[in-house]
PDB file of N, CA and C in Angstrom:
ATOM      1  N   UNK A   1     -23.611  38.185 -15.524  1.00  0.00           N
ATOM      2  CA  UNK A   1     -22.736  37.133 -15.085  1.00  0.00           C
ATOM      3  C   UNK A   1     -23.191  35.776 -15.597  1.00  0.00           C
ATOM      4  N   UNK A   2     -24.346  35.580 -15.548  1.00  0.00           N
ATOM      5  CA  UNK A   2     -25.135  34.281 -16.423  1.00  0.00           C
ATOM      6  C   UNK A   2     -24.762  34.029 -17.360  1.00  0.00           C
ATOM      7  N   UNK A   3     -24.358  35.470 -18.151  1.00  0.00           N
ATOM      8  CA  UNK A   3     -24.235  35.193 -19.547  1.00  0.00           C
ATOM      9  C   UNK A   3     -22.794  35.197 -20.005  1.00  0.00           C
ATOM     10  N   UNK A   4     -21.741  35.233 -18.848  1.00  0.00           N
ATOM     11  CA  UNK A   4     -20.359  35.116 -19.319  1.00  0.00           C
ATOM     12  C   UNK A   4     -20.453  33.481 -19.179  1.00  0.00           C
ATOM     13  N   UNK A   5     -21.220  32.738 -18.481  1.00  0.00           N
ATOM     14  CA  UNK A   5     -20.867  31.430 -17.733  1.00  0.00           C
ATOM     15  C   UNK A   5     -21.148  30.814 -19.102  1.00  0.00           C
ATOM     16  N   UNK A   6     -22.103  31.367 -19.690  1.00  0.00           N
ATOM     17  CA  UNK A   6     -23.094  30.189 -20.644  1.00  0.00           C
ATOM     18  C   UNK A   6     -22.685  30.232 -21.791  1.00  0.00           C
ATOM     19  N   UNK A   7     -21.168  31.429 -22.150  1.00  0.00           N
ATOM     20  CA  UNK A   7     -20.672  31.924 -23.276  1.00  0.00           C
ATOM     21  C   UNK A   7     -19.452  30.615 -23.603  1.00  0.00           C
ATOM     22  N   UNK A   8     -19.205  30.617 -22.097  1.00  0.00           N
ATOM     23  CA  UNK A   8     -18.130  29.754 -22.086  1.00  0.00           C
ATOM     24  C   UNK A   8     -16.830  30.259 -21.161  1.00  0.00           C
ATOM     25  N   UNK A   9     -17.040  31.731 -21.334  1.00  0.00           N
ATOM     26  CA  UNK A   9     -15.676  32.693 -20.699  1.00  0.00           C
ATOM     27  C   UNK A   9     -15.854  32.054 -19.281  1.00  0.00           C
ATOM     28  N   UNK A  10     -13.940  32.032 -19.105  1.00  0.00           N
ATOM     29  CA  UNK A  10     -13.661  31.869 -17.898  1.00  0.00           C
ATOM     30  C   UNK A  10     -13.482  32.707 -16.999  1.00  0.00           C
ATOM     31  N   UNK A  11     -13.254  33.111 -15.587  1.00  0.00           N
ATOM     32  CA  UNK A  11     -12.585  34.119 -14.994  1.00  0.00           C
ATOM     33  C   UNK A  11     -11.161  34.264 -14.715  1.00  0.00           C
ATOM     34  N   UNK A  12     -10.945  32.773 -14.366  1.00  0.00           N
ATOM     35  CA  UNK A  12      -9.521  32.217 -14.276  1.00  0.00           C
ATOM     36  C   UNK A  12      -8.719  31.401 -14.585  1.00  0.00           C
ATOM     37  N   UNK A  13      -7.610  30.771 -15.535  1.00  0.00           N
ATOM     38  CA  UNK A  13      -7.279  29.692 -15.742  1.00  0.00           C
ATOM     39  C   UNK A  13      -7.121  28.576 -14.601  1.00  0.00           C
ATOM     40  N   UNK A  14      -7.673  27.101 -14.660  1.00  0.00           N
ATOM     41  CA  UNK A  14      -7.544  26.170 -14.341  1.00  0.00           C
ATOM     42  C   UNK A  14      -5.674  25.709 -14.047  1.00  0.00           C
ATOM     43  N   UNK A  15      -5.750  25.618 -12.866  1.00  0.00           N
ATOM     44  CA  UNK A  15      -4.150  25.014 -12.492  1.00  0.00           C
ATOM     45  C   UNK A  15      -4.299  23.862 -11.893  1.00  0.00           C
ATOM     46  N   UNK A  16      -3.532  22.716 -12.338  1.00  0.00           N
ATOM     47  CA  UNK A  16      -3.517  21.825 -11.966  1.00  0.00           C
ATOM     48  C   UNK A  16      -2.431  21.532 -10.765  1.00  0.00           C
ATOM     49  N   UNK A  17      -2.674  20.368 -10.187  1.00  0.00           N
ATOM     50  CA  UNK A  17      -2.059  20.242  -8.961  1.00  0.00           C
ATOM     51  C   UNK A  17      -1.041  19.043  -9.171  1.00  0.00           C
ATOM     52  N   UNK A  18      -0.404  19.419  -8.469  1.00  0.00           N
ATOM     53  CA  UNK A  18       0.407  17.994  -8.703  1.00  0.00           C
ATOM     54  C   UNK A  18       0.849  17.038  -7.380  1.00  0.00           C
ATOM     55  N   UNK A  19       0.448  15.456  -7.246  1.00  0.00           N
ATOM     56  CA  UNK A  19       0.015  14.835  -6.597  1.00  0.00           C
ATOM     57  C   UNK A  19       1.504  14.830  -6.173  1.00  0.00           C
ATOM     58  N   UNK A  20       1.331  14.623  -4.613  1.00  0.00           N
ATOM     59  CA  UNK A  20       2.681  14.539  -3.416  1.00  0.00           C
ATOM     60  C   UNK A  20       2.916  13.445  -3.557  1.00  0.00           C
ATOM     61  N   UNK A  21       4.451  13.108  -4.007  1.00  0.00           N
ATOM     62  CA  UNK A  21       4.809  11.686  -3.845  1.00  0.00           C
ATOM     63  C   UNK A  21       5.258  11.288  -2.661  1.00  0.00           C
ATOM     64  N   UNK A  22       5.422  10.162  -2.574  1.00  0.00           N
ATOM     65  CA  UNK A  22       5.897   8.953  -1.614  1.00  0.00           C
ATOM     66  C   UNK A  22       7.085   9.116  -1.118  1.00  0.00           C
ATOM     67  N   UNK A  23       8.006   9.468   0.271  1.00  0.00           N
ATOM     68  CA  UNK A  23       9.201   9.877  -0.292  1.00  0.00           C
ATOM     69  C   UNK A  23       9.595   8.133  -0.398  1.00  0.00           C
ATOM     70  N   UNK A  24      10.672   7.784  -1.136  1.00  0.00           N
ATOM     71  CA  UNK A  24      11.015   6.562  -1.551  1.00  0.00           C
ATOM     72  C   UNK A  24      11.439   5.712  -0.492  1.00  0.00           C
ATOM     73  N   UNK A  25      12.271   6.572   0.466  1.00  0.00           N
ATOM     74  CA  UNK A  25      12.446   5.663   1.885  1.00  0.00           C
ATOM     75  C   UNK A  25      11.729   5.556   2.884  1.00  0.00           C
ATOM     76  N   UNK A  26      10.403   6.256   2.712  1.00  0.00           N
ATOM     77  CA  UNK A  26       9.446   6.157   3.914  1.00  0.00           C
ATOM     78  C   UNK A  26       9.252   4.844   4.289  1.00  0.00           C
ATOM     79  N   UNK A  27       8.839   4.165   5.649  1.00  0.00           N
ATOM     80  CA  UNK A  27       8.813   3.160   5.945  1.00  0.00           C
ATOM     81  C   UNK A  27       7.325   2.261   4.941  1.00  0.00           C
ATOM     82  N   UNK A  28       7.323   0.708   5.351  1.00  0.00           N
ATOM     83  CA  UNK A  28       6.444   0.614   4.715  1.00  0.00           C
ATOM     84  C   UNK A  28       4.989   0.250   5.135  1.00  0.00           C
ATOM     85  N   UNK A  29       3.736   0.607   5.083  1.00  0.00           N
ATOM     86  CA  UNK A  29       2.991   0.678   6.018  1.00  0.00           C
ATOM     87  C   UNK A  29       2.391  -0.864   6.762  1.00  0.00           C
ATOM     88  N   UNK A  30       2.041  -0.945   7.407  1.00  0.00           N
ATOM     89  CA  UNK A  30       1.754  -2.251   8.114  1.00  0.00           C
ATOM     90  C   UNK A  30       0.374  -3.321   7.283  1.00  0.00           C
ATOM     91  N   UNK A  31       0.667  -4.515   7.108  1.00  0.00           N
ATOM     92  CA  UNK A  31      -0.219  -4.742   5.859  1.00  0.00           C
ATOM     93  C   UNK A  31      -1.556  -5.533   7.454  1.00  0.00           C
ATOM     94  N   UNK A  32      -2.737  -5.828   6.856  1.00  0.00           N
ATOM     95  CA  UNK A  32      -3.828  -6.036   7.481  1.00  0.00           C
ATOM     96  C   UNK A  32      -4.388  -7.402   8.007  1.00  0.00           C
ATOM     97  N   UNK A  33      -4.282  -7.983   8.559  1.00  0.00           N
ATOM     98  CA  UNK A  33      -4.912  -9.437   8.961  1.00  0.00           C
ATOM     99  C   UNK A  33      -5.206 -10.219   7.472  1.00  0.00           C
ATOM    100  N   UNK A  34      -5.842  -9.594   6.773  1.00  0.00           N
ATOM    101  CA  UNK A  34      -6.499 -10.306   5.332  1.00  0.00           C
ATOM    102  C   UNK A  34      -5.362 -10.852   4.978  1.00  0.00           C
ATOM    103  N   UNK A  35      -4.482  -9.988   4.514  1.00  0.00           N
ATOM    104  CA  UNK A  35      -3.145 -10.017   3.829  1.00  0.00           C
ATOM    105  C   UNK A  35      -2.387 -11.273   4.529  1.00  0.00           C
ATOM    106  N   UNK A  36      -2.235 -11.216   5.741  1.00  0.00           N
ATOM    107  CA  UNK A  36      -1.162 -12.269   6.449  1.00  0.00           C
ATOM    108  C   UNK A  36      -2.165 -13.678   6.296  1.00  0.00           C
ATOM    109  N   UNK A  37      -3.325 -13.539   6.391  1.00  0.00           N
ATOM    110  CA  UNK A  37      -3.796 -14.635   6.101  1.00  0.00           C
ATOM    111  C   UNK A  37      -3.793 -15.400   4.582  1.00  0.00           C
ATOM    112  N   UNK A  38      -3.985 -14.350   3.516  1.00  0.00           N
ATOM    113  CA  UNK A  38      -3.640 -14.432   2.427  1.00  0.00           C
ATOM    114  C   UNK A  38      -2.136 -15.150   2.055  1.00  0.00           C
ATOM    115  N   UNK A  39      -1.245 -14.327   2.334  1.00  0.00           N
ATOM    116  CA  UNK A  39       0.014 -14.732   2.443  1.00  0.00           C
ATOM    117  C   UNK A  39       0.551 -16.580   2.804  1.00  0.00           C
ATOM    118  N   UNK A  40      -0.342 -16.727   4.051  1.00  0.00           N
ATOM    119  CA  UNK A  40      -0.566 -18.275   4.435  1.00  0.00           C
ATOM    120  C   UNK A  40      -1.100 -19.191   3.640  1.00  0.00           C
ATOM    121  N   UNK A  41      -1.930 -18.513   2.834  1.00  0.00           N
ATOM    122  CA  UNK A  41      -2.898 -19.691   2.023  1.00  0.00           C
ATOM    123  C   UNK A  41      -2.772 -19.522   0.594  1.00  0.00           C
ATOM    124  N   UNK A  42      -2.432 -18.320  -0.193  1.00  0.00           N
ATOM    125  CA  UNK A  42      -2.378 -18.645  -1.138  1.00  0.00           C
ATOM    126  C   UNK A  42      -1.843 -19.256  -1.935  1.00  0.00           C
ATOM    127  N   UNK A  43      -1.235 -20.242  -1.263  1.00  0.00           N
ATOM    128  CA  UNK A  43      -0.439 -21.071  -2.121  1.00  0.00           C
ATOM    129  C   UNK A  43      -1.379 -22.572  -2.553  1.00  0.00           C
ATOM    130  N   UNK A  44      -2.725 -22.557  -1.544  1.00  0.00           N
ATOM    131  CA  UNK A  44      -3.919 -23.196  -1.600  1.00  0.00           C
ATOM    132  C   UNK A  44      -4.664 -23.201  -2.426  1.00  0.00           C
ATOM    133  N   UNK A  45      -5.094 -21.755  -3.036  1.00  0.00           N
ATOM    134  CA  UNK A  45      -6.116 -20.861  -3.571  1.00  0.00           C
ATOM    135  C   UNK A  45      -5.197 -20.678  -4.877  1.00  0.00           C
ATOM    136  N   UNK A  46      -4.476 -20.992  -5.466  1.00  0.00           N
ATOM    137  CA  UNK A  46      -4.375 -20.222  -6.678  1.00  0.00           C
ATOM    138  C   UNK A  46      -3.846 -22.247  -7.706  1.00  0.00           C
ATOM    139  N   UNK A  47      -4.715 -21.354  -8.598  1.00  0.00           N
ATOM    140  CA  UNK A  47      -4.360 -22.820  -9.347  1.00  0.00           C
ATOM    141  C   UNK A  47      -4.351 -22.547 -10.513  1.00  0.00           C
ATOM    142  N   UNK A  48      -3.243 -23.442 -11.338  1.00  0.00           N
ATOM    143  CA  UNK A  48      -3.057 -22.787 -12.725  1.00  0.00           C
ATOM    144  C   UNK A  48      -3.458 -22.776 -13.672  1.00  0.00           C
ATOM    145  N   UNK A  49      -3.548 -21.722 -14.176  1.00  0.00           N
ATOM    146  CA  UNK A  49      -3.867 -21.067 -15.414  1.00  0.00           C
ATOM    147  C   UNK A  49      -5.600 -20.184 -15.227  1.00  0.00           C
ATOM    148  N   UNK A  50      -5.307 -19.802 -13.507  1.00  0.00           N
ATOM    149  CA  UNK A  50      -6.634 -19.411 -12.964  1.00  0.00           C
ATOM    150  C   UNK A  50      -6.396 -18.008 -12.994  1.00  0.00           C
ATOM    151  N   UNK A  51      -7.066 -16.619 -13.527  1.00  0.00           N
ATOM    152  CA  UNK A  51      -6.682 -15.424 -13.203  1.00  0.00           C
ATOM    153  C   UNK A  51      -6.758 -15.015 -12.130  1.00  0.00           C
ATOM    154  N   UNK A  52      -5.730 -14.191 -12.203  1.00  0.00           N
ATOM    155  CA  UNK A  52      -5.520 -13.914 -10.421  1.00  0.00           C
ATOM    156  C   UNK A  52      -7.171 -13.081  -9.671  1.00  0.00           C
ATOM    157  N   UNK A  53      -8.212 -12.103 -10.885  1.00  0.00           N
ATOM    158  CA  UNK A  53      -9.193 -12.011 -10.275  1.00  0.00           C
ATOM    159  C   UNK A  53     -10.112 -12.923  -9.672  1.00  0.00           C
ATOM    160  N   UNK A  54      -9.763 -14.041  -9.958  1.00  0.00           N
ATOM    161  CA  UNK A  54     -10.800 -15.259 -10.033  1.00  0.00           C
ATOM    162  C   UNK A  54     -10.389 -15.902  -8.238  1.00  0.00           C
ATOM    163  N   UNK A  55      -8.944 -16.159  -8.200  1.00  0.00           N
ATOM    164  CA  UNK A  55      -8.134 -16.186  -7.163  1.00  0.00           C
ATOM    165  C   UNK A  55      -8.592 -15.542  -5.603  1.00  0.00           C
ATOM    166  N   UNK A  56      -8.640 -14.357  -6.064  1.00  0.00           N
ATOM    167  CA  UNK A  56      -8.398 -12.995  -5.355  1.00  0.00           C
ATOM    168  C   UNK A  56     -10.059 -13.320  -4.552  1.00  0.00           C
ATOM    169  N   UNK A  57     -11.380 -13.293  -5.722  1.00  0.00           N
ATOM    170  CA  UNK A  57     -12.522 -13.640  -5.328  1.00  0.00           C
ATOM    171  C   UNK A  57     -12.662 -14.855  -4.213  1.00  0.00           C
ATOM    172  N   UNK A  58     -11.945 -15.719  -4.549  1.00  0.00           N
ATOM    173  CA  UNK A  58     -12.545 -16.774  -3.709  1.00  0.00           C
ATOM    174  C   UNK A  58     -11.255 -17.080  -2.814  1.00  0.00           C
ATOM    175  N   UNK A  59     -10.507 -16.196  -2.437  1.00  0.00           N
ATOM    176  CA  UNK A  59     -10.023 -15.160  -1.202  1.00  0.00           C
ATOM    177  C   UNK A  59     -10.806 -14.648  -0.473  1.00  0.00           C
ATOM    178  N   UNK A  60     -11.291 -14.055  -1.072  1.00  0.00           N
ATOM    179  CA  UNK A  60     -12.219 -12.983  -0.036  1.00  0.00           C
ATOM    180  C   UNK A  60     -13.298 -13.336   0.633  1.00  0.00           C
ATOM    181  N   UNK A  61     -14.012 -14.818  -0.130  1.00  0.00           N
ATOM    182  CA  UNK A  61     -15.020 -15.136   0.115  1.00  0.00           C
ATOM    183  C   UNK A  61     -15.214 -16.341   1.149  1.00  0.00           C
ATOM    184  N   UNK A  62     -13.562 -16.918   1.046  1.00  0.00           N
ATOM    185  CA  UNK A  62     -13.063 -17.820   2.018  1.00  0.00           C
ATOM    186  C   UNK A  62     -12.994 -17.096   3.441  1.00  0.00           C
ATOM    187  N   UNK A  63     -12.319 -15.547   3.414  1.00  0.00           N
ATOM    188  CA  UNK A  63     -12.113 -15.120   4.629  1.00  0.00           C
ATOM    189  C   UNK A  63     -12.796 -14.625   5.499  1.00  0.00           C
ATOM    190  N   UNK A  64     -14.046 -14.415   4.753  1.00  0.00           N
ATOM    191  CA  UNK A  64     -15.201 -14.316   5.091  1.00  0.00           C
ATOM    192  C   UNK A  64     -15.670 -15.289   6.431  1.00  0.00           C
ATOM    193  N   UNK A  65     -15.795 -16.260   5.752  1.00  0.00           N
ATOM    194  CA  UNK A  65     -16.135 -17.307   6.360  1.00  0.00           C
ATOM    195  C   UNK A  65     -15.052 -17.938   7.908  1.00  0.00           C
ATOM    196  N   UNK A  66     -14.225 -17.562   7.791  1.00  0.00           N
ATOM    197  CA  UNK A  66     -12.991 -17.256   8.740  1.00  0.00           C
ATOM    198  C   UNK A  66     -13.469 -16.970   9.646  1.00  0.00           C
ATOM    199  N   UNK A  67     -13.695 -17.950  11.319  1.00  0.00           N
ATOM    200  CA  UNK A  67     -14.151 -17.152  12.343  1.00  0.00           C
ATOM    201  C   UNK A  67     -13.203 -16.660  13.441  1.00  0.00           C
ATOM    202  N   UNK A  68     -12.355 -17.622  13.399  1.00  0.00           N
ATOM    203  CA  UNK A  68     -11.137 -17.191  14.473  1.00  0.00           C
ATOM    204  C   UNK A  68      -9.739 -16.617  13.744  1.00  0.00           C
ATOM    205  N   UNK A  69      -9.905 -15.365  14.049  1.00  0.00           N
ATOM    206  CA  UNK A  69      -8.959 -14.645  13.367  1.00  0.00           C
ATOM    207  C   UNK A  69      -8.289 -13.854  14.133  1.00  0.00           C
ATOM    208  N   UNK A  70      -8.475 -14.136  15.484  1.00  0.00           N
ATOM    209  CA  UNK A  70      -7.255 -13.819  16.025  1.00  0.00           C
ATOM    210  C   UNK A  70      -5.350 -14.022  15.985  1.00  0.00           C
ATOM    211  N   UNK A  71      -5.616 -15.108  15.164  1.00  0.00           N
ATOM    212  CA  UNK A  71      -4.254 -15.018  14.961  1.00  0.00           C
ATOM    213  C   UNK A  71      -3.518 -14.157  13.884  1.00  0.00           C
ATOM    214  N   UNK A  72      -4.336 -13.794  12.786  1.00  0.00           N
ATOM    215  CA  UNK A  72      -3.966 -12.815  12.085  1.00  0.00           C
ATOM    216  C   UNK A  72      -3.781 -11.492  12.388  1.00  0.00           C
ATOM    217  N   UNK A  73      -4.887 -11.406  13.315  1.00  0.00           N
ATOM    218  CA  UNK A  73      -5.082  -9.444  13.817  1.00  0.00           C
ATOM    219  C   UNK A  73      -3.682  -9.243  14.237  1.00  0.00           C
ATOM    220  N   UNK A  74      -3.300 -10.324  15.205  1.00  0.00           N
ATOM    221  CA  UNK A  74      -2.505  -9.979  16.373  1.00  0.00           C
ATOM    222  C   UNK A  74      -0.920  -9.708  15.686  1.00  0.00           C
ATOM    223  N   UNK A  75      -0.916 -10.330  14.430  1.00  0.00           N
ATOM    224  CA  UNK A  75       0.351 -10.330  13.556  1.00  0.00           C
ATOM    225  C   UNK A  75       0.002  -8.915  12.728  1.00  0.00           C
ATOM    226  N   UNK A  76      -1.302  -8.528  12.838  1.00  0.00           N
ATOM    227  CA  UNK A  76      -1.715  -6.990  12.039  1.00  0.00           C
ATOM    228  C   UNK A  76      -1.451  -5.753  12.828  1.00  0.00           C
ATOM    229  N   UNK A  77      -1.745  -6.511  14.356  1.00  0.00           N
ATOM    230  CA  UNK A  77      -1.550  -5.149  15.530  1.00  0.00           C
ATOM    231  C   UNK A  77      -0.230  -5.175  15.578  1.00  0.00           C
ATOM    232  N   UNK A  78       0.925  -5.796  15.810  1.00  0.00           N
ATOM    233  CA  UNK A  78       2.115  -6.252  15.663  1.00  0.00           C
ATOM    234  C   UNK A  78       2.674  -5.461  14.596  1.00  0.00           C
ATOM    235  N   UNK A  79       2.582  -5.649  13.372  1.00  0.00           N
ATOM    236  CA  UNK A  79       2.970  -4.588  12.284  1.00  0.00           C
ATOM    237  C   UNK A  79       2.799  -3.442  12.083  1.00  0.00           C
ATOM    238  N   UNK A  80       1.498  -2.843  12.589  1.00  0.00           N
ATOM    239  CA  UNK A  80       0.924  -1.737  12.686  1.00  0.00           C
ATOM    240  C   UNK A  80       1.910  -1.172  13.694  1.00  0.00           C
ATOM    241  N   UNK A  81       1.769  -1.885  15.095  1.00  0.00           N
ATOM    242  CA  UNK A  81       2.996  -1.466  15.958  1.00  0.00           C
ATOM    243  C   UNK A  81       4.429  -0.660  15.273  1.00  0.00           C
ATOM    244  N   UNK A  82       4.696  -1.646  14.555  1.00  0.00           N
ATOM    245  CA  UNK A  82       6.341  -1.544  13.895  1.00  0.00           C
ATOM    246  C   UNK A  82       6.022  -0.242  13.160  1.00  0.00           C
ATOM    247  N   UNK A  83       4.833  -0.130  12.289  1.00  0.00           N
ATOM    248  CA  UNK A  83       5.097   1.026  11.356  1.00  0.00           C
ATOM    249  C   UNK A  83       5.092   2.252  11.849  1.00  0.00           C
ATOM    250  N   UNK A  84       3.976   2.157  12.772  1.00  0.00           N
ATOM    251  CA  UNK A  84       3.912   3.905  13.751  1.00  0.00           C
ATOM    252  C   UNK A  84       5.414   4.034  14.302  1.00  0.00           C
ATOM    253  N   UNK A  85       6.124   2.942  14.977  1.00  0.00           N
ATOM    254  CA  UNK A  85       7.337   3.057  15.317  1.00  0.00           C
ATOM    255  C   UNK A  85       8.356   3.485  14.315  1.00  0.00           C
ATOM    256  N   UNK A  86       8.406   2.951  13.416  1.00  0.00           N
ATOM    257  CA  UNK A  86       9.147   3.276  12.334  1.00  0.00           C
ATOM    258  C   UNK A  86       8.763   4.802  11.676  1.00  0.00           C
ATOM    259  N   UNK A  87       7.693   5.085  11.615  1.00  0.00           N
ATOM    260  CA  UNK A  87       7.211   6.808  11.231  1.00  0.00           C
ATOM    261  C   UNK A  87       7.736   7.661  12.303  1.00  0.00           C
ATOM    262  N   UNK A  88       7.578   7.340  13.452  1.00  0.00           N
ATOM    263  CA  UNK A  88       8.126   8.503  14.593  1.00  0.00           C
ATOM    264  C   UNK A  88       9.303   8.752  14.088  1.00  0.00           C
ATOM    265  N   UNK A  89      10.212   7.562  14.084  1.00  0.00           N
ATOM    266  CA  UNK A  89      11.573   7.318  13.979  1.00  0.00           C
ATOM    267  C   UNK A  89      11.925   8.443  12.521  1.00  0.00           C
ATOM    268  N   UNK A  90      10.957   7.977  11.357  1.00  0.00           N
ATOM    269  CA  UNK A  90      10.827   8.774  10.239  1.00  0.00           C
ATOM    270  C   UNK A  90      10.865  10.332  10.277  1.00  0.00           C
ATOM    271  N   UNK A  91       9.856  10.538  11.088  1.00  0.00           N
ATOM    272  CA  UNK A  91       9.411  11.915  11.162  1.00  0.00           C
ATOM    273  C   UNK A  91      10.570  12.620  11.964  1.00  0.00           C
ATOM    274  N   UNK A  92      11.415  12.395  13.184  1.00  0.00           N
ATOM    275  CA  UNK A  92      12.378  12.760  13.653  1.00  0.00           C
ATOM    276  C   UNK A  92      13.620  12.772  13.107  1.00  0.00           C
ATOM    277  N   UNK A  93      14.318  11.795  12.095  1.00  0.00           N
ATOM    278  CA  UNK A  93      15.027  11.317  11.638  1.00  0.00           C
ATOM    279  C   UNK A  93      15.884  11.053  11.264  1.00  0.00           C
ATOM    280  N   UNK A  94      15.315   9.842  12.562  1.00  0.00           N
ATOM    281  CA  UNK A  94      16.490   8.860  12.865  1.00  0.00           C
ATOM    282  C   UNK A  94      16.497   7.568  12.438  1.00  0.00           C
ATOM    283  N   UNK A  95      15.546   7.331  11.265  1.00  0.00           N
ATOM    284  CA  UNK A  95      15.305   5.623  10.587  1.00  0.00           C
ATOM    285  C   UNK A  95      16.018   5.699  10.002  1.00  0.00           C
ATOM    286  N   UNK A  96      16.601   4.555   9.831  1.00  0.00           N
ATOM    287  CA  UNK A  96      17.144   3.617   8.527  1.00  0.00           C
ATOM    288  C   UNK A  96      16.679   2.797   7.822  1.00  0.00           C
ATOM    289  N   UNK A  97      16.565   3.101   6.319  1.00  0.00           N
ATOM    290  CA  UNK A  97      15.579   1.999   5.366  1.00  0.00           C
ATOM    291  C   UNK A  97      16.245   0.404   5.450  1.00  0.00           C
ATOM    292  N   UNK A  98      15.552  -0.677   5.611  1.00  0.00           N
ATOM    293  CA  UNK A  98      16.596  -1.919   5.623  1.00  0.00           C
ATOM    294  C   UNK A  98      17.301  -2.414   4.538  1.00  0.00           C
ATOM    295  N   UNK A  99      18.151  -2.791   4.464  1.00  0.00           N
ATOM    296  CA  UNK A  99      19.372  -3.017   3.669  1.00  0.00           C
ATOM    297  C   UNK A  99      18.605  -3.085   2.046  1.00  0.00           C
ATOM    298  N   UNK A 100      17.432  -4.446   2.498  1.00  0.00           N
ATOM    299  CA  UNK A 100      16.918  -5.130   1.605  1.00  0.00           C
ATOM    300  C   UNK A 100      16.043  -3.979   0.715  1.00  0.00           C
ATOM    301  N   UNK A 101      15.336  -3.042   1.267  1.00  0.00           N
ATOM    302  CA  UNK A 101      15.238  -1.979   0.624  1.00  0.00           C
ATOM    303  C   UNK A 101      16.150  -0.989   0.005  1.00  0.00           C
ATOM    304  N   UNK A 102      16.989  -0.466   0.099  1.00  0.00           N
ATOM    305  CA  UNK A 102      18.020   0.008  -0.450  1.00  0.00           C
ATOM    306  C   UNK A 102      18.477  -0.677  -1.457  1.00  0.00           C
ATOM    307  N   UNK A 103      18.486  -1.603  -1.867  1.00  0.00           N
ATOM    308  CA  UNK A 103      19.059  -2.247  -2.624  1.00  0.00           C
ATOM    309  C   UNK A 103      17.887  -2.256  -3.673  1.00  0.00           C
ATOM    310  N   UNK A 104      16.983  -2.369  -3.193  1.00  0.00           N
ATOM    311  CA  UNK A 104      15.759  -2.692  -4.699  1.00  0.00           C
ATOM    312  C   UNK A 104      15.502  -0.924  -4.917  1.00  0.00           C
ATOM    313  N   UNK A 105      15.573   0.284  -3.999  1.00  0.00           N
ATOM    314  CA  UNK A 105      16.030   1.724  -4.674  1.00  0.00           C
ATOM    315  C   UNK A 105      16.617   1.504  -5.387  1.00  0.00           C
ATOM    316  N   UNK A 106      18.255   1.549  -4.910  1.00  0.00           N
ATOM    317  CA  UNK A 106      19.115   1.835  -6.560  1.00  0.00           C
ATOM    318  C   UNK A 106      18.903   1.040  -7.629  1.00  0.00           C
ATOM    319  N   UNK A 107      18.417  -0.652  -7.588  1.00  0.00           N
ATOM    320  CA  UNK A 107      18.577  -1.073  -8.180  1.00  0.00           C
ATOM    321  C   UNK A 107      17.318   0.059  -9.415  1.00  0.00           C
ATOM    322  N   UNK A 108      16.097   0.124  -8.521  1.00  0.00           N
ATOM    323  CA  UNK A 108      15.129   1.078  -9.116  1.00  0.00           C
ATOM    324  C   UNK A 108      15.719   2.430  -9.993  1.00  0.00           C
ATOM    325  N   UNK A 109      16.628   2.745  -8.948  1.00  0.00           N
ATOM    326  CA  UNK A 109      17.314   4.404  -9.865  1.00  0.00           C
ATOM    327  C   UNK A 109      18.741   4.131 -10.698  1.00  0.00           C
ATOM    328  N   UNK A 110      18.956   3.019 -10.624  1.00  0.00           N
ATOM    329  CA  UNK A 110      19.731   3.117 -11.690  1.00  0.00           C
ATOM    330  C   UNK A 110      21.550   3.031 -11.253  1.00  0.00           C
ATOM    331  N   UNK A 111      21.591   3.098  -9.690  1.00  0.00           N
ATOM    332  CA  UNK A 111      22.681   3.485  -8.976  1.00  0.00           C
ATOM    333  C   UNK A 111      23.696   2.372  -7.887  1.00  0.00           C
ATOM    334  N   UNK A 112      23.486   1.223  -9.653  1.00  0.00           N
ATOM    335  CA  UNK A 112      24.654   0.448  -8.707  1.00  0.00           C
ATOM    336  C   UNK A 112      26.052   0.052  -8.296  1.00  0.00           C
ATOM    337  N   UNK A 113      26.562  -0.599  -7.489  1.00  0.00           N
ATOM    338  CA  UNK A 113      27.779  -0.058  -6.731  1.00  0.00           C
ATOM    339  C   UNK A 113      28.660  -0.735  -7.580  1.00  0.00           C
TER     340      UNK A 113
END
């Protein structure tokens, strides 16, 4: 058996898998305190002709420093809220994607009215 391994012989062909997509209308997941804080400030933090890694860094390094962040969580627990709500709703289903989504689908597939 050593010597089939070291020959090279296989026993079985290799099958590849193929990765589960997204379904397209699943809700969308709840974004994180960083993010909403991000969202608030980057209009602070980005200056032009700065790459956005450069940006992004002294993001992170700002939020760091961030001690009262309760006001972000609470807009994170809040969303998080909405999305588990929105997955039940998913998983049973009875959601509806919002308009504003539907519209950037077809526009995505090709299927407009």
């Amino acid at each position: 058996m050593a010597r089939a391994a070291a020959s090279g012989a296989r026993s079985a062909p290799e099958r590849k898998t193929k990765k589960k997509g997204k379904k397209q209308a699943a809700p969308k997941r709840g974004q994180s305190a960083y993010f909403f804080w991000l969202a608030e400030n980057r209009a602070r933090l980005t200056e032009p002709g700065k790459p956005v890694t450069e940006v992004t860094k002294k993001a992170g390094a700002e939020w760091k420093l961030v001690t009262d962040r309760a006001k972000w969580e609470e807009l994170a627990r809040k969303d998080k809220e909405r999305y588990d709500r929105e997955m039940a709703e998913f998983r049973n289903g009875t959601w509806v994607a919002p308009e504003a989504d539907k519209k950037k689908e077809e526009a995505v597939n090709g299927q407009d009215d």
